[in-house]
N, C-alpha and C. Protein backbone atom coordinates (compact mmCIF):
# COMPACT_ATOMS: atom_id res chain seq x y z
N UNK A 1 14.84 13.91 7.27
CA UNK A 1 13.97 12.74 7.33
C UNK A 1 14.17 11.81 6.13
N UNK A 2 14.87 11.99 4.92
CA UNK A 2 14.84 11.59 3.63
C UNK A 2 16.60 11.56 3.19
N UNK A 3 17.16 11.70 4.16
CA UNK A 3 18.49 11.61 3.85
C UNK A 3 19.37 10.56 3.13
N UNK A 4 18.71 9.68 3.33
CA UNK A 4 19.18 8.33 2.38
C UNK A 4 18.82 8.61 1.41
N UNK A 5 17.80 8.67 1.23
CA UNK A 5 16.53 8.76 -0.23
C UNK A 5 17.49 9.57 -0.87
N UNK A 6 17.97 10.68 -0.60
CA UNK A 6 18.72 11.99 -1.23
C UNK A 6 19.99 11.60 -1.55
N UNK A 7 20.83 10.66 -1.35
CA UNK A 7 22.23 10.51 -1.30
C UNK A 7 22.37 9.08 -2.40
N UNK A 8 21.39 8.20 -2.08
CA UNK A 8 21.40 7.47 -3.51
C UNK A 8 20.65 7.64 -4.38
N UNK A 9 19.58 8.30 -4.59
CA UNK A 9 19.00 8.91 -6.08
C UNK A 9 19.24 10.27 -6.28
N UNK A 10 20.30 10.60 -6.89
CA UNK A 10 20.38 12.25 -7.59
C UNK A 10 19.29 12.63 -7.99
N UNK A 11 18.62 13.84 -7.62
CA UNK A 11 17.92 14.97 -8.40
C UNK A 11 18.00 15.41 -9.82
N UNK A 12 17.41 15.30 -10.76
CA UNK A 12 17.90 15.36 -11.90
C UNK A 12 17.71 17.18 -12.19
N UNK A 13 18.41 17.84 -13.10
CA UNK A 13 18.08 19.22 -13.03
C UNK A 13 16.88 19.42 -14.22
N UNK A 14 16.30 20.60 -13.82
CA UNK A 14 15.10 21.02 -14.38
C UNK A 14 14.27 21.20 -13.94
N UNK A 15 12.97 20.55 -14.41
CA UNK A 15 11.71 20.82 -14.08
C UNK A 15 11.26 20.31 -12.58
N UNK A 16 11.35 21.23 -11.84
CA UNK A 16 10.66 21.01 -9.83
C UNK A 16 9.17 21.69 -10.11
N UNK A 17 8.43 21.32 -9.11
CA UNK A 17 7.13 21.82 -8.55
C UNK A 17 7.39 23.50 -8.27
N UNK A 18 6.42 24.62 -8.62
CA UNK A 18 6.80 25.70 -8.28
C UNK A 18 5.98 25.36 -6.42
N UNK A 19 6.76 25.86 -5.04
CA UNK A 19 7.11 25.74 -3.93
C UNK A 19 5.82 26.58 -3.59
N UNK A 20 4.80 26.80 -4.05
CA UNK A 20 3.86 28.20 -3.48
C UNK A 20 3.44 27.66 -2.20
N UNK A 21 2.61 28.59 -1.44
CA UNK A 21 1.94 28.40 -0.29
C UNK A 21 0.72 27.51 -0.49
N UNK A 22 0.04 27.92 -1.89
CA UNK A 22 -0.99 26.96 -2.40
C UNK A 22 -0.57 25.88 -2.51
N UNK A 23 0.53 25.64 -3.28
CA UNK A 23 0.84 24.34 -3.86
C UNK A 23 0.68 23.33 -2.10
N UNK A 24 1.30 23.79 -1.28
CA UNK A 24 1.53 23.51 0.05
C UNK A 24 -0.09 23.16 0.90
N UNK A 25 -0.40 23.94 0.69
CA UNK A 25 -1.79 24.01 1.48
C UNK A 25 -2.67 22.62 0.86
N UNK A 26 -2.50 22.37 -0.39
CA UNK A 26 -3.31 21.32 -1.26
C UNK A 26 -2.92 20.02 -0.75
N UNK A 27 -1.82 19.80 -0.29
CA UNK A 27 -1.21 18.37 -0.09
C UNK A 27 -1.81 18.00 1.93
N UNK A 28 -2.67 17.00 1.26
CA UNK A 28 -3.33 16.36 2.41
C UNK A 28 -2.27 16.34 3.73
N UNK A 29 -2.75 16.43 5.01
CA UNK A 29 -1.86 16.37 6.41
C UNK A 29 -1.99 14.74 6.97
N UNK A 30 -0.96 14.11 5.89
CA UNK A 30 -1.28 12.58 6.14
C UNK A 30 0.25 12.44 6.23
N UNK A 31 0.61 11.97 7.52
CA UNK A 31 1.79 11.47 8.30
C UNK A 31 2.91 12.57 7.34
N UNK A 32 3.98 12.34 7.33
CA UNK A 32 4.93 13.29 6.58
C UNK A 32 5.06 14.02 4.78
N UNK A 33 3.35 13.67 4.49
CA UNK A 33 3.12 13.66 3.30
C UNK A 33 3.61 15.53 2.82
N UNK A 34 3.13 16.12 4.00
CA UNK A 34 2.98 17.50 3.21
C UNK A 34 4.84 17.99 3.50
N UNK A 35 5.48 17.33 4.29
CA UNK A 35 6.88 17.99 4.14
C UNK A 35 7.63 17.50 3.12
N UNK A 36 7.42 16.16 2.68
CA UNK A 36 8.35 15.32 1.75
C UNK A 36 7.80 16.45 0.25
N UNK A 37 6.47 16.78 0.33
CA UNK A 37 6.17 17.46 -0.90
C UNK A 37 6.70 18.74 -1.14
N UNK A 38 6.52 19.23 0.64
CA UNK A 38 7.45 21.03 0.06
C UNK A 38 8.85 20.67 -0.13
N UNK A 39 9.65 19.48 -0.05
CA UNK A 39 10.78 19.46 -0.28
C UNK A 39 10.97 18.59 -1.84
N UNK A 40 10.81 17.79 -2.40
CA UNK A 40 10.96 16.91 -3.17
C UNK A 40 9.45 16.85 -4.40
N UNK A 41 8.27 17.72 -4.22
CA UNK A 41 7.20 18.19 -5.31
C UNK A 41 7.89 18.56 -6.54
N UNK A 42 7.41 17.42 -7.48
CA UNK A 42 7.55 17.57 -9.11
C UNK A 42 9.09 16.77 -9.59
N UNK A 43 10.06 16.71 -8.57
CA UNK A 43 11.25 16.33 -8.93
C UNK A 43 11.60 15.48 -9.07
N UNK A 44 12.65 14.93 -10.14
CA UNK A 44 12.66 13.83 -10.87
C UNK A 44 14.45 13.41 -10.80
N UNK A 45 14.33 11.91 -10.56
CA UNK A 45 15.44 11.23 -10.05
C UNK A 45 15.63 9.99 -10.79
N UNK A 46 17.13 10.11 -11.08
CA UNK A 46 18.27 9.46 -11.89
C UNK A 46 17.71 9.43 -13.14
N UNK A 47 17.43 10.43 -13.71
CA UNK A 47 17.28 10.32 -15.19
C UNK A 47 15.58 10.03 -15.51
N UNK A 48 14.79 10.17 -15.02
CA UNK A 48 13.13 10.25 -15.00
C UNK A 48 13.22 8.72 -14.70
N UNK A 49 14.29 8.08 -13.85
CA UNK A 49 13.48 6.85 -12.87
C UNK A 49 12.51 6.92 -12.97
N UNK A 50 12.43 7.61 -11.55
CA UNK A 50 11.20 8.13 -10.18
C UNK A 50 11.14 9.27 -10.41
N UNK A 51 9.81 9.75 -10.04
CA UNK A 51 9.21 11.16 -10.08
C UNK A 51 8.61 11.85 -9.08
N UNK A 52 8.45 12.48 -8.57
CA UNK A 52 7.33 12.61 -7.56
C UNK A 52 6.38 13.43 -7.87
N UNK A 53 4.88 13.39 -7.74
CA UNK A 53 3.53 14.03 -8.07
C UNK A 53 3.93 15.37 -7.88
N UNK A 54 3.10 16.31 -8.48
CA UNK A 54 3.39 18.04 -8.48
C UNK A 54 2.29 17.67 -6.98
N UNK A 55 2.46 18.90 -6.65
CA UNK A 55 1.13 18.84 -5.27
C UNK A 55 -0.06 19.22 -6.01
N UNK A 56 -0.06 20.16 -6.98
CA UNK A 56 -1.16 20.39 -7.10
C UNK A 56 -1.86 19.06 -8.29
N UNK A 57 -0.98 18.53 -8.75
CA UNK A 57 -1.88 17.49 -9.60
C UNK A 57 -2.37 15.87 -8.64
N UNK A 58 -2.58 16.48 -7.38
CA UNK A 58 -2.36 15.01 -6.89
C UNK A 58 -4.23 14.45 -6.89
N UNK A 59 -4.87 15.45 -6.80
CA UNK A 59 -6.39 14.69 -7.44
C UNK A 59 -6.03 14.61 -8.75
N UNK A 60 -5.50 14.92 -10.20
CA UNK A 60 -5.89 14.41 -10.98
C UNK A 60 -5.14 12.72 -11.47
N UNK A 61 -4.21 12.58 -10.05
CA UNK A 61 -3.32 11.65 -10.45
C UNK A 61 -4.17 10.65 -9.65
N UNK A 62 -4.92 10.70 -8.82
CA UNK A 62 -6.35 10.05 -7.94
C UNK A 62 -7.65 9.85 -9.06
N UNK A 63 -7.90 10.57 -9.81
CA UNK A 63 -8.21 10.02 -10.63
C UNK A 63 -8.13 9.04 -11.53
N UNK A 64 -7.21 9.01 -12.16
CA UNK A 64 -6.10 8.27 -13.22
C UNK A 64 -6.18 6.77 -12.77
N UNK A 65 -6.20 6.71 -11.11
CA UNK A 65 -5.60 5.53 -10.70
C UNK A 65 -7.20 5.09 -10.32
N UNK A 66 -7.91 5.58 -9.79
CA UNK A 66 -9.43 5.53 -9.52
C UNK A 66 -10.18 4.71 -10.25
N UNK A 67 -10.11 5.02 -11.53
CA UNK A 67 -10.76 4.56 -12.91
C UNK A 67 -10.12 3.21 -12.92
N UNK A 68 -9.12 2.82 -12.30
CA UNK A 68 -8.86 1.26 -12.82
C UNK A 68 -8.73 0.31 -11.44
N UNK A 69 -8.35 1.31 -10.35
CA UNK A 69 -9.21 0.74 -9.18
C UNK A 69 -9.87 1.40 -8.59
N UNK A 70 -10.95 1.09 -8.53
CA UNK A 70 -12.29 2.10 -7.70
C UNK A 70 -12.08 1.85 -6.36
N UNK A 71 -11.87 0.46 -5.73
CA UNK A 71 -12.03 0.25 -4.09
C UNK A 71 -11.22 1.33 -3.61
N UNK A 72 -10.09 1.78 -4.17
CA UNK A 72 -9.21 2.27 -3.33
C UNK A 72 -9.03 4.19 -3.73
N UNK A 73 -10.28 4.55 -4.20
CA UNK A 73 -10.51 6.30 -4.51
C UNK A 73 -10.67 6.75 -3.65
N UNK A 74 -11.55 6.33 -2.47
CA UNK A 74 -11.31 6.83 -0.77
C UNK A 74 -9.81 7.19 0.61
N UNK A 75 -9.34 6.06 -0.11
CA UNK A 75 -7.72 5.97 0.71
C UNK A 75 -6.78 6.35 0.48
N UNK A 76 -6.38 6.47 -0.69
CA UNK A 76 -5.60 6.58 -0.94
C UNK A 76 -5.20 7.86 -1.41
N UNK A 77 -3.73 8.28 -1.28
CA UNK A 77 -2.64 9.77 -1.91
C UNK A 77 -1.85 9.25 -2.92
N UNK A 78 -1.93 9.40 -3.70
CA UNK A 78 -0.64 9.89 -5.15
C UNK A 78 0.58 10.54 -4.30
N UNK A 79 1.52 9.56 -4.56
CA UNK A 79 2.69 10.77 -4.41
C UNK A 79 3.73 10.41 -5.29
N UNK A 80 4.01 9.40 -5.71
CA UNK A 80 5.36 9.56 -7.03
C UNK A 80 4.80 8.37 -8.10
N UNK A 81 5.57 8.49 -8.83
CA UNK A 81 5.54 6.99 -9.99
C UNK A 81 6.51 6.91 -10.93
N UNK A 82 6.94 6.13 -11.37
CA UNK A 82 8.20 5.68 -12.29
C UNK A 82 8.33 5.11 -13.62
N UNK A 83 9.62 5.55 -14.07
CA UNK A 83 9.41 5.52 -16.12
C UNK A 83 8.71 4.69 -16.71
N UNK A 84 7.58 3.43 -15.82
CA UNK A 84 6.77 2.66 -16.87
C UNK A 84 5.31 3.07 -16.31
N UNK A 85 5.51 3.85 -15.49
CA UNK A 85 4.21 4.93 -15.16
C UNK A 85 2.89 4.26 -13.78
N UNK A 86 3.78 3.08 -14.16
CA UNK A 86 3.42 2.73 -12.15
C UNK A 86 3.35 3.48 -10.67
N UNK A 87 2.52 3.70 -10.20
CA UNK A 87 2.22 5.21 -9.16
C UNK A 87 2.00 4.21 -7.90
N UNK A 88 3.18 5.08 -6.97
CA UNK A 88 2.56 4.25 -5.56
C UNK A 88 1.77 5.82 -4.63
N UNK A 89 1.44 5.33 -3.82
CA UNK A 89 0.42 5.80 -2.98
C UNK A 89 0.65 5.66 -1.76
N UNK A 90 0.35 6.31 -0.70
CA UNK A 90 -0.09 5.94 0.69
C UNK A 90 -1.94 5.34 1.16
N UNK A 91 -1.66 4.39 1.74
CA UNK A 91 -3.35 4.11 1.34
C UNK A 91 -3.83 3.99 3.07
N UNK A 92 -4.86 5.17 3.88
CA UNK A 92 -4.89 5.38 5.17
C UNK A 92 -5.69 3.80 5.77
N UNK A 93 -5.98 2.92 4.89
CA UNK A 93 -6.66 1.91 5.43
C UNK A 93 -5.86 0.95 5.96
N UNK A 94 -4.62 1.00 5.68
CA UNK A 94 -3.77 0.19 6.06
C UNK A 94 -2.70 1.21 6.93
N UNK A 95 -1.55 0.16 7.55
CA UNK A 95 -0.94 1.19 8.39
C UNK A 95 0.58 0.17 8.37
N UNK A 96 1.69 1.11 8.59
CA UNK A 96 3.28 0.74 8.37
C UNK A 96 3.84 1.25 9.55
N UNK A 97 4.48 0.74 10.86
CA UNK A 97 4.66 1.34 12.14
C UNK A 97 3.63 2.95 12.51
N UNK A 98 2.68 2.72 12.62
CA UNK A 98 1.62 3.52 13.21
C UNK A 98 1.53 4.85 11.62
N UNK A 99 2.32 4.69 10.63
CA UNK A 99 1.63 5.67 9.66
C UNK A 99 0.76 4.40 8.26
N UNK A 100 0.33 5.56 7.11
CA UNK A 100 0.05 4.69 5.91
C UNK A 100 0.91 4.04 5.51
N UNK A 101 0.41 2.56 5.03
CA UNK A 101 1.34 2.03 4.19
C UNK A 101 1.25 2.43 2.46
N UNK A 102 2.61 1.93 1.94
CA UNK A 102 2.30 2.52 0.61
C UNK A 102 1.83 0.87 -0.28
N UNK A 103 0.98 1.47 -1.21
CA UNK A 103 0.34 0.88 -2.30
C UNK A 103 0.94 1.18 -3.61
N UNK A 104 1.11 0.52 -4.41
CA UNK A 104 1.76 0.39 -5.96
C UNK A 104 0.73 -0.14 -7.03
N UNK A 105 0.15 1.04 -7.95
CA UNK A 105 -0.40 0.64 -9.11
C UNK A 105 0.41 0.33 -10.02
N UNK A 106 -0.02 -0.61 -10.81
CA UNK A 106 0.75 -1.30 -12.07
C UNK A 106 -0.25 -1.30 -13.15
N UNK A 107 -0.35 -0.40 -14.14
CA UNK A 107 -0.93 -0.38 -15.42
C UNK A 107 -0.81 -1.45 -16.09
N UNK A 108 0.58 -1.88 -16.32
CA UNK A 108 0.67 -2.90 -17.20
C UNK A 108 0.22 -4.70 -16.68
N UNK A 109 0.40 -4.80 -15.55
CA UNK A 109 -0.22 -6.23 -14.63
C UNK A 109 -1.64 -5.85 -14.16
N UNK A 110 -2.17 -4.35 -14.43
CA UNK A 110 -3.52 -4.46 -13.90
C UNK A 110 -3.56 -5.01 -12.36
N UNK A 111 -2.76 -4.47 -11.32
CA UNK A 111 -2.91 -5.21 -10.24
C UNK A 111 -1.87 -4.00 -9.02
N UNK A 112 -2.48 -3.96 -8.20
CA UNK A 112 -2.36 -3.07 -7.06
C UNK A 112 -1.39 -4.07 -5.75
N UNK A 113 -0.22 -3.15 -5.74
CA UNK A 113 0.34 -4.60 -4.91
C UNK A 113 0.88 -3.70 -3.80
N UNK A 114 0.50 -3.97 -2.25
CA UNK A 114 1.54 -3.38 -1.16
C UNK A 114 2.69 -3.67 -0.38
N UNK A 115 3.22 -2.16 -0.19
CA UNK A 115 4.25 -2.91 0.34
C UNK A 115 4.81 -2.14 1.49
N UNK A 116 5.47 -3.34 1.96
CA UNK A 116 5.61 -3.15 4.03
C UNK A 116 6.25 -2.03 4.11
N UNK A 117 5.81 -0.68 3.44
CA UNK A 117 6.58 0.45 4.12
C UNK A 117 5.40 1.67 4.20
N UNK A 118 6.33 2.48 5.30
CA UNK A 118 5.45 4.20 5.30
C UNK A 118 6.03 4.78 4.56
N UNK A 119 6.08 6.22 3.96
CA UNK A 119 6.44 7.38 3.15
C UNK A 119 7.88 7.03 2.94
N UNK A 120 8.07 7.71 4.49
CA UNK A 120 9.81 7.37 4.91
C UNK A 120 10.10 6.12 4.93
N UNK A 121 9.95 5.15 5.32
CA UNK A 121 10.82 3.87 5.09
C UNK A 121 10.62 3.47 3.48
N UNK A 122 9.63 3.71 2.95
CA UNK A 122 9.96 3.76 1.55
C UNK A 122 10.45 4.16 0.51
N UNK A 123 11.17 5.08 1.08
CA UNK A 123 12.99 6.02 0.14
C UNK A 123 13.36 5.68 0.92
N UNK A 124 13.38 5.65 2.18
CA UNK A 124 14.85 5.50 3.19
C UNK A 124 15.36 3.77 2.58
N UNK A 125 14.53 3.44 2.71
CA UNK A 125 14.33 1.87 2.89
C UNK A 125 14.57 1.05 2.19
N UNK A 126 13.26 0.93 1.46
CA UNK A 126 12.77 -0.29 0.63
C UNK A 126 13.61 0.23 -0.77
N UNK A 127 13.78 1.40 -1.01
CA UNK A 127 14.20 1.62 -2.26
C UNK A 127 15.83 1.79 -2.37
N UNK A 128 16.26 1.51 -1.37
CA UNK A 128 17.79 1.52 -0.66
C UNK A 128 17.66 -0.02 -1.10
N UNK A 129 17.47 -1.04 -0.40
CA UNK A 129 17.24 -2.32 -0.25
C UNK A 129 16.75 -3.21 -1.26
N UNK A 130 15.63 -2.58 -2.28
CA UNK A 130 15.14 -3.34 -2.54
C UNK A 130 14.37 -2.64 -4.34
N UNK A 131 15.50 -1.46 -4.48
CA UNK A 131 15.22 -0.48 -5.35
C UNK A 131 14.85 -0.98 -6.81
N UNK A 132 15.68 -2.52 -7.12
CA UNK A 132 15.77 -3.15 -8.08
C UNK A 132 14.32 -3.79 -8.77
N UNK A 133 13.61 -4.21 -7.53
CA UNK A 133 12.41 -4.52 -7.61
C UNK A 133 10.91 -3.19 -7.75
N UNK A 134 11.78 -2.39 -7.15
CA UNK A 134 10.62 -1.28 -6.82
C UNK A 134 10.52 -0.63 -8.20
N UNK A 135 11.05 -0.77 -8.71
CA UNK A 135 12.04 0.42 -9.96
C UNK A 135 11.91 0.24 -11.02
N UNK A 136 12.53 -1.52 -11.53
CA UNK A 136 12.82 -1.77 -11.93
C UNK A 136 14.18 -1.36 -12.88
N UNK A 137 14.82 -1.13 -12.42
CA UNK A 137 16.50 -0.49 -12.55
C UNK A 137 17.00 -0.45 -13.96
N UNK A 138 17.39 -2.60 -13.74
CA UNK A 138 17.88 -3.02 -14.94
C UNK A 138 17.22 -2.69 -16.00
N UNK A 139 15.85 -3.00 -16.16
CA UNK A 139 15.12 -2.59 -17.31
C UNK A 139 14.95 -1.78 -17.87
N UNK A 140 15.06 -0.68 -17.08
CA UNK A 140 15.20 0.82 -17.08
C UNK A 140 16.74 1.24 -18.46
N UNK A 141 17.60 0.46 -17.80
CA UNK A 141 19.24 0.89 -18.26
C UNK A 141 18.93 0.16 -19.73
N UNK A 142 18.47 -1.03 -19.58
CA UNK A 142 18.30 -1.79 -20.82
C UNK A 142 17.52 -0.87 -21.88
N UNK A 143 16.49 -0.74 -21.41
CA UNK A 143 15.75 0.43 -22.18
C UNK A 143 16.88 1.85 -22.94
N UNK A 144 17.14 2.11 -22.27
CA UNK A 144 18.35 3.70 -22.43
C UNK A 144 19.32 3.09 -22.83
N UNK A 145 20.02 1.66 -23.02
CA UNK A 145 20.94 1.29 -24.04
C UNK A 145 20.61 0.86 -25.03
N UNK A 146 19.28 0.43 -25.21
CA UNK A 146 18.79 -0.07 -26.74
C UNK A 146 18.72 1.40 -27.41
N UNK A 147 18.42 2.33 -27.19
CA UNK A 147 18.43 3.97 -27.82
C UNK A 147 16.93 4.49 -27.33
N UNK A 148 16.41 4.14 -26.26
CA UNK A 148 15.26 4.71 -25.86
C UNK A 148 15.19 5.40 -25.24
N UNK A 149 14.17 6.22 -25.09
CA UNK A 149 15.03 8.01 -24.63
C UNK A 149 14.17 8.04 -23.52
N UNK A 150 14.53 8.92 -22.32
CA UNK A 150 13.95 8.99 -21.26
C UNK A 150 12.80 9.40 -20.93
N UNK A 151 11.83 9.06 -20.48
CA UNK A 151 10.43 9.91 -20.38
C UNK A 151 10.71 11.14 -19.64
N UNK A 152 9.94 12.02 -20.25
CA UNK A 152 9.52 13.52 -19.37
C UNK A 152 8.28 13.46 -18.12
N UNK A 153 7.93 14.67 -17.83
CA UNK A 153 7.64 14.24 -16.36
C UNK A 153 6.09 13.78 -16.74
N UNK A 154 5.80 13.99 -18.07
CA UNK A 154 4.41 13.66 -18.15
C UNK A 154 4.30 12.74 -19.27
N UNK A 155 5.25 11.64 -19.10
CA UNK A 155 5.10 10.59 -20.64
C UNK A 155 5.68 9.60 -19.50
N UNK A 156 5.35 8.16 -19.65
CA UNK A 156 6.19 7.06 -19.49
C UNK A 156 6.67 6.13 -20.60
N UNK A 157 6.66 5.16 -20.09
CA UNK A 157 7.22 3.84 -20.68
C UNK A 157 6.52 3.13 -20.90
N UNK A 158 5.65 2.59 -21.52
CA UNK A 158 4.22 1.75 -21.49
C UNK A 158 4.55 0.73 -21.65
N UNK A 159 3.62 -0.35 -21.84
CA UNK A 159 3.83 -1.61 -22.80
C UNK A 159 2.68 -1.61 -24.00
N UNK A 160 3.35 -2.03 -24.84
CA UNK A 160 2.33 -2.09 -26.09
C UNK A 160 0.99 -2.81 -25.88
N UNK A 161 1.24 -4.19 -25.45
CA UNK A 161 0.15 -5.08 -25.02
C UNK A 161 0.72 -5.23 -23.75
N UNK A 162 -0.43 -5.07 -23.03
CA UNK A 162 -0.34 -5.31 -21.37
C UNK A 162 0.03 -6.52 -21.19
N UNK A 163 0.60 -6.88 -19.92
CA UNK A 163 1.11 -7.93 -19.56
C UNK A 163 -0.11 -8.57 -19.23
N UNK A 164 -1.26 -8.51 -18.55
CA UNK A 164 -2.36 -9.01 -17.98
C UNK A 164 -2.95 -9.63 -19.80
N UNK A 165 -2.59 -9.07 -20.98
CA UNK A 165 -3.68 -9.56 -21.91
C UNK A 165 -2.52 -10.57 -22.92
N UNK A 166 -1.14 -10.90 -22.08
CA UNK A 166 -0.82 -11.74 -22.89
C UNK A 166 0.59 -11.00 -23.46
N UNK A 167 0.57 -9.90 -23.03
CA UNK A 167 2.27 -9.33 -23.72
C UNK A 167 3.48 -9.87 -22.88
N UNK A 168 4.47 -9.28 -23.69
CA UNK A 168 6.09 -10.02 -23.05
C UNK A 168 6.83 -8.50 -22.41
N UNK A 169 7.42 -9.23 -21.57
CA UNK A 169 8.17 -8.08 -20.48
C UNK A 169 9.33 -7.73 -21.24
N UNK A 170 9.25 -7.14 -22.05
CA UNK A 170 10.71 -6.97 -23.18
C UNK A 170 10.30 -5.73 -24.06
N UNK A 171 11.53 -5.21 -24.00
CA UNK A 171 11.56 -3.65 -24.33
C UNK A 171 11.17 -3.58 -25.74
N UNK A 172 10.54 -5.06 -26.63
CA UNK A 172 10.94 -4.98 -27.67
C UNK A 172 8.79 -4.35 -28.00
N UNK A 173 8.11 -4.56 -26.47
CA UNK A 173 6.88 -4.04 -26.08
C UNK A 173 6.61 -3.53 -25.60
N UNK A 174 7.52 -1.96 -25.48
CA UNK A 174 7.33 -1.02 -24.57
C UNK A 174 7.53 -0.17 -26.03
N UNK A 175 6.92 1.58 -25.57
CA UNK A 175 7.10 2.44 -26.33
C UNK A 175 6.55 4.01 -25.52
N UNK A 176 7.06 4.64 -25.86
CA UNK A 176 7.16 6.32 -25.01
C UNK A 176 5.91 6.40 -25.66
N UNK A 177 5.30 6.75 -23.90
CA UNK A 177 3.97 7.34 -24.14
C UNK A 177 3.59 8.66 -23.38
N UNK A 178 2.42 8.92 -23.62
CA UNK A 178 1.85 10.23 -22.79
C UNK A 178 1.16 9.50 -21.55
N UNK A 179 1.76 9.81 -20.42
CA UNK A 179 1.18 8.84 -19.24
C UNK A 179 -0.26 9.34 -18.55
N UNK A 180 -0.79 10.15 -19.15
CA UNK A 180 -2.39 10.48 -18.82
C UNK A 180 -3.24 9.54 -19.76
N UNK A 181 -2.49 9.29 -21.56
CA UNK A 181 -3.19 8.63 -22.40
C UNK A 181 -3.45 7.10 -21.58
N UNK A 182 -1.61 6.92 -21.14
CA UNK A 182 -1.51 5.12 -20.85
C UNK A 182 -2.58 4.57 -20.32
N UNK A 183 -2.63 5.90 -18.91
CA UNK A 183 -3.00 5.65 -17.91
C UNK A 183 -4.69 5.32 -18.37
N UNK A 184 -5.49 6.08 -19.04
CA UNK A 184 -6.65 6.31 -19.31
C UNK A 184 -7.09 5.19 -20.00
N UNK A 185 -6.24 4.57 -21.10
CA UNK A 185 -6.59 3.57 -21.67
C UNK A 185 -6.47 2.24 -21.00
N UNK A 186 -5.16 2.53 -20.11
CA UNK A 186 -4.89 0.74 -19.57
C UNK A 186 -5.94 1.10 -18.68
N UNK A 187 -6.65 1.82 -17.99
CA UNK A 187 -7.83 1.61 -16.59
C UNK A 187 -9.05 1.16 -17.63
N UNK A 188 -9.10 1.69 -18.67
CA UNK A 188 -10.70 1.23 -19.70
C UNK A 188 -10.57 -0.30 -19.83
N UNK A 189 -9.07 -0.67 -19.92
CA UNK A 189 -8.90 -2.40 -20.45
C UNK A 189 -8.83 -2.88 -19.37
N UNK A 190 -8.33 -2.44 -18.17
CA UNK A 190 -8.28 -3.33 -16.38
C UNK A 190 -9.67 -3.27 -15.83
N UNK A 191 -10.48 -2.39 -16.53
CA UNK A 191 -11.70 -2.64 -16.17
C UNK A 191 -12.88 -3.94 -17.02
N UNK A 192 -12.69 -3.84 -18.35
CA UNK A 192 -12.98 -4.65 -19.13
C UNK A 192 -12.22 -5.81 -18.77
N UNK A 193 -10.97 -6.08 -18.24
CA UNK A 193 -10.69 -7.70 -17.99
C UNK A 193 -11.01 -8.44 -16.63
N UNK A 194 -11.48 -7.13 -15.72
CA UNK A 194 -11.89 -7.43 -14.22
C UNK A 194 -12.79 -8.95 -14.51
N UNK A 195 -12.22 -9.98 -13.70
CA UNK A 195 -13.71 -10.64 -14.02
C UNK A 195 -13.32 -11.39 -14.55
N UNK A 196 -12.98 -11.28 -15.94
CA UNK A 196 -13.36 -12.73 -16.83
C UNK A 196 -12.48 -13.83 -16.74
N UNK A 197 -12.26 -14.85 -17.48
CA UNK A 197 -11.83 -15.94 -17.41
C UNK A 197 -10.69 -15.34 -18.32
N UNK A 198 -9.45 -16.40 -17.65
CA UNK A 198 -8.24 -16.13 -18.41
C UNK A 198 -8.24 -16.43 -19.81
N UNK A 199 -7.31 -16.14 -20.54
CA UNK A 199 -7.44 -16.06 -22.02
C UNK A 199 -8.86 -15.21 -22.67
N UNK A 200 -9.52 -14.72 -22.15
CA UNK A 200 -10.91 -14.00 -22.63
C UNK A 200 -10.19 -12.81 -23.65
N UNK A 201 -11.12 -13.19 -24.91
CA UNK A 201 -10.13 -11.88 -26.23
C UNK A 201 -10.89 -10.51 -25.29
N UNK A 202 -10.13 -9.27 -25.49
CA UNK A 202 -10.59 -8.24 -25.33
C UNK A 202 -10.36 -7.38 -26.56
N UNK A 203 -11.70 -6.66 -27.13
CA UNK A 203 -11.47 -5.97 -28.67
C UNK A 203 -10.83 -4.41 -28.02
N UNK A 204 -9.77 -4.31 -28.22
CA UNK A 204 -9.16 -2.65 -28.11
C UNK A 204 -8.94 -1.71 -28.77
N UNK A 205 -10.07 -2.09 -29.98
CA UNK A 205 -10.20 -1.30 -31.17
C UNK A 205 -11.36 -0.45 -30.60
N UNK A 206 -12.12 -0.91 -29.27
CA UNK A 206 -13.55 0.08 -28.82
C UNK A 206 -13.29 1.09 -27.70
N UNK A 207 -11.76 0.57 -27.59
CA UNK A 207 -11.35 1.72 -26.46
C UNK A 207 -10.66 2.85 -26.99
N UNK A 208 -11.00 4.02 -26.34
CA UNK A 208 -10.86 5.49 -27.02
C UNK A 208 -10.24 6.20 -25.95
């Protein structure tokens, strides 16, 4: 079902999801969610690109994303996210030829954006087609040729100052982080900027 997906992003070696019956049993029965997980849970592609959620952390990765959008803690599944720690989702409120469509959190834009695919057409597909955008590729390589080292399965790529409060899309404002911290702090500041008028200062000396 994922055969494309598999033939242009290598598997990187190491750290996989351990395969248990539990791990299995935990992952919601939402369109091909629970097979893509007993096959591809925890594993990490072309160099910690893309990742995909362990099964068993997929409420705490519903969390994570919860806290900075609340509308969507009902609908939505965690299933992968990538070296600047952006997590897409399947979200059941919406629909992509009769399954979920997937949803894309963005920490650093503070902004939830979808896109026209299901599970499968979104490795088969969109990331075949359109990987550059999904990914962000170049930035990626740019990053790993300036001497920046690859995130592990539980650190990303942050930005120093979010793009939503005025930062620049340049590696020269990114820095390896712990992607539970990123995550925790950029949802405290996407919540604090919900709302206000552009240019509004936000003090991020009160966020902890």
């Amino acid at each position: 079902m994922f055969e494309d997906f598999e033939k242009t992003f290598p598997r990187d070696e190491g750290r996989t999801a351990a395969r248990t019956m539990t791990d299995a049993n935990s992952v919601p029965e939402i369109g091909a969610l629970r097979q893509f997980m007993t096959k591809f849970g925890g594993a990490s592609f072309c160099n910690g690109l893309y990742r995909v959620v362990e099964p068993r952390s997929i409420s705490q990765w519903l969390d994570r994303v919860s806290l900075a959008f609340p509308d969507f803690r009902t609908t939505v599944t965690c299933f992968g996210y990538d070296w600047l720690g952006r997590v897409f989702a399947l979200d059941t409120a919406q629909s992509e030829q009769g399954q979920p469509s997937v949803v894309m959190f963005e920490p650093g834009t503070g902004e939830a954006l979808d896109i026209p695919s299901n599970l499968e057409t979104f490795h088969n597909r969109e990331l075949q087609r359109h990987g550059e955008a999904a990914l962000a590729i170049s930035f990626y390589n740019k990053w790993l040729q300036s001497g920046g080292a690859a995130p592990r399965h539980y650190q990303c790529i942050g930005y120093k100052v979010p793009l939503f409060l005025g930062g620049i899309d340049d590696i020269g404002n990114l820095s390896l982080d712990d992607i539970a911290v990123y995550w925790h702090i950029s949802a405290q500041i996407i919540q604090k900027a919900r709302g206000l008028p552009a240019g509004t200062r936000i003090d991020r000396t009160s966020i902890g």
